[in-house]
Protein backbone atom coordinates (compact mmCIF):
# COMPACT_ATOMS: atom_id res chain seq x y z
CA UNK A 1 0.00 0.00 0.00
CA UNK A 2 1.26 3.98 -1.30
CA UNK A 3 0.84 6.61 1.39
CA UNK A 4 -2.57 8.01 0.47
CA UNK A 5 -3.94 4.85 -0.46
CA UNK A 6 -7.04 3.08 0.97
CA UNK A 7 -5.99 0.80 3.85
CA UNK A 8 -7.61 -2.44 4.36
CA UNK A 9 -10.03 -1.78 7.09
CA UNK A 10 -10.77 0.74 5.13
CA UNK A 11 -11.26 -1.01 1.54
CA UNK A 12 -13.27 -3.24 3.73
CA UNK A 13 -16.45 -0.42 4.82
CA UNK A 14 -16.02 0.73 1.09
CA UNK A 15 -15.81 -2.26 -0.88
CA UNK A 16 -19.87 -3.46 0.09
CA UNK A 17 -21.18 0.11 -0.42
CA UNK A 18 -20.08 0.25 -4.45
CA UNK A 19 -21.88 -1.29 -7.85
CA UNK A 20 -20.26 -4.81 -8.63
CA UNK A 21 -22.24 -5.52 -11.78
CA UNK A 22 -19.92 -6.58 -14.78
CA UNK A 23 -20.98 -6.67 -18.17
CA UNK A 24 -18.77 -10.26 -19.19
CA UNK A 25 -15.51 -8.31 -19.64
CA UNK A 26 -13.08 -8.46 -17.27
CA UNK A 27 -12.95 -5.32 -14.90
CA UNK A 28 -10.06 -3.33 -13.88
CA UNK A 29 -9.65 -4.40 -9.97
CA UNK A 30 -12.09 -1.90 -8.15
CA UNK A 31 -9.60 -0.94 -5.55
CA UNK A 32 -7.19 0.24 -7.69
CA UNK A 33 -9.57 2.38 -9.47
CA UNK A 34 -10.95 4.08 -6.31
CA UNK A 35 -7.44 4.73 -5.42
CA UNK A 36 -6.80 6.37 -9.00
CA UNK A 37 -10.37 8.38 -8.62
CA UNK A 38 -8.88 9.41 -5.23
CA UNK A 39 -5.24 10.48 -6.14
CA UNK A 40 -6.87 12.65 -8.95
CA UNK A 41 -8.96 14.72 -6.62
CA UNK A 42 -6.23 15.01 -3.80
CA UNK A 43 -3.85 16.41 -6.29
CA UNK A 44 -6.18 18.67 -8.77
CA UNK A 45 -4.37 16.85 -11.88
CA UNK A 46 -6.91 16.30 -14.76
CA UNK A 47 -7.65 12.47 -15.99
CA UNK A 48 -5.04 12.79 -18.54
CA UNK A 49 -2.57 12.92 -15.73
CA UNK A 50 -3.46 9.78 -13.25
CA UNK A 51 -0.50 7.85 -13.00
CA UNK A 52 -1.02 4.40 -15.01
CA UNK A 53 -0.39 2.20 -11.52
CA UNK A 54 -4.07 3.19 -10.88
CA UNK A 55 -5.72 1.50 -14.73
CA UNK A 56 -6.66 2.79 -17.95
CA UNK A 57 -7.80 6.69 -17.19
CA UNK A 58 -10.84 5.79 -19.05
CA UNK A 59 -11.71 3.64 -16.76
CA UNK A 60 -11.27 5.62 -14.02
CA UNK A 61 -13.11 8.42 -15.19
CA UNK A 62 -16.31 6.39 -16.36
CA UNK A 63 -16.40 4.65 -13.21
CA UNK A 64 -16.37 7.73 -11.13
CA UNK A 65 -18.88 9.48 -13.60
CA UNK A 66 -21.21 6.69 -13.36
CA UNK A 67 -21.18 6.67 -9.68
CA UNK A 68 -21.22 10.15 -9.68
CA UNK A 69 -24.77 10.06 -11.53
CA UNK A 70 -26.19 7.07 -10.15
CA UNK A 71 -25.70 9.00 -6.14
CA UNK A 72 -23.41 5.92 -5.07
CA UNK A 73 -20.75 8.13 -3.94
CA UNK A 74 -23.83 10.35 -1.75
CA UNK A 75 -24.95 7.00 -0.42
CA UNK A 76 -21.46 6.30 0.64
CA UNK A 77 -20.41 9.08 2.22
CA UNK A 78 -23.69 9.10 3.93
CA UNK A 79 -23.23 5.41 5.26
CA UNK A 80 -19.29 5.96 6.67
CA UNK A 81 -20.61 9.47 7.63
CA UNK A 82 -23.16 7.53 10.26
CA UNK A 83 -20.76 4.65 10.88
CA UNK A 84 -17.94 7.11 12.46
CA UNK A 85 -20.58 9.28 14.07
């Protein structure tokens, strides 16, 4: 695990909360990519610039974009928001 990455316990609260419904293909592991969606909004860069460790930038945008519409990333803030309260 890279400083500034998600640790296991907390993978673990996130991991439940967040759409696991693939379409056949094989996905890009879902940890990495939250950690790629994450290192792009701690640092400001733009999608172009995620570091390829994290996946295809693609992927990491559409994923968070998808999420972003669908609420999941309300819902999941809301559910570690009451879970630390």
């Amino acid at each position: 695990m890279r400083r500034h990455e998600l640790s296991d316990e907390e993978w673990a609260i996130i991991a439940p909360l967040l759409p696991n419904n693939s379409r056949g293909i094989e996905r890009v592991d879902g940890r990495r990519v939250i950690n790629g969606i994450l290192w792009r909004f701690r640092t400001g860069s733009f999608w172009r610039d995620v570091q390829e460790r994290y996946g295809p930038r693609t992927t990491l945008y559409n994923r968070s974009s998808r999420r972003r519409h669908a609420g999941v990333w309300d819902r999941l803030l809301d559910t570690i928001t009451m879970e630390t309260s």
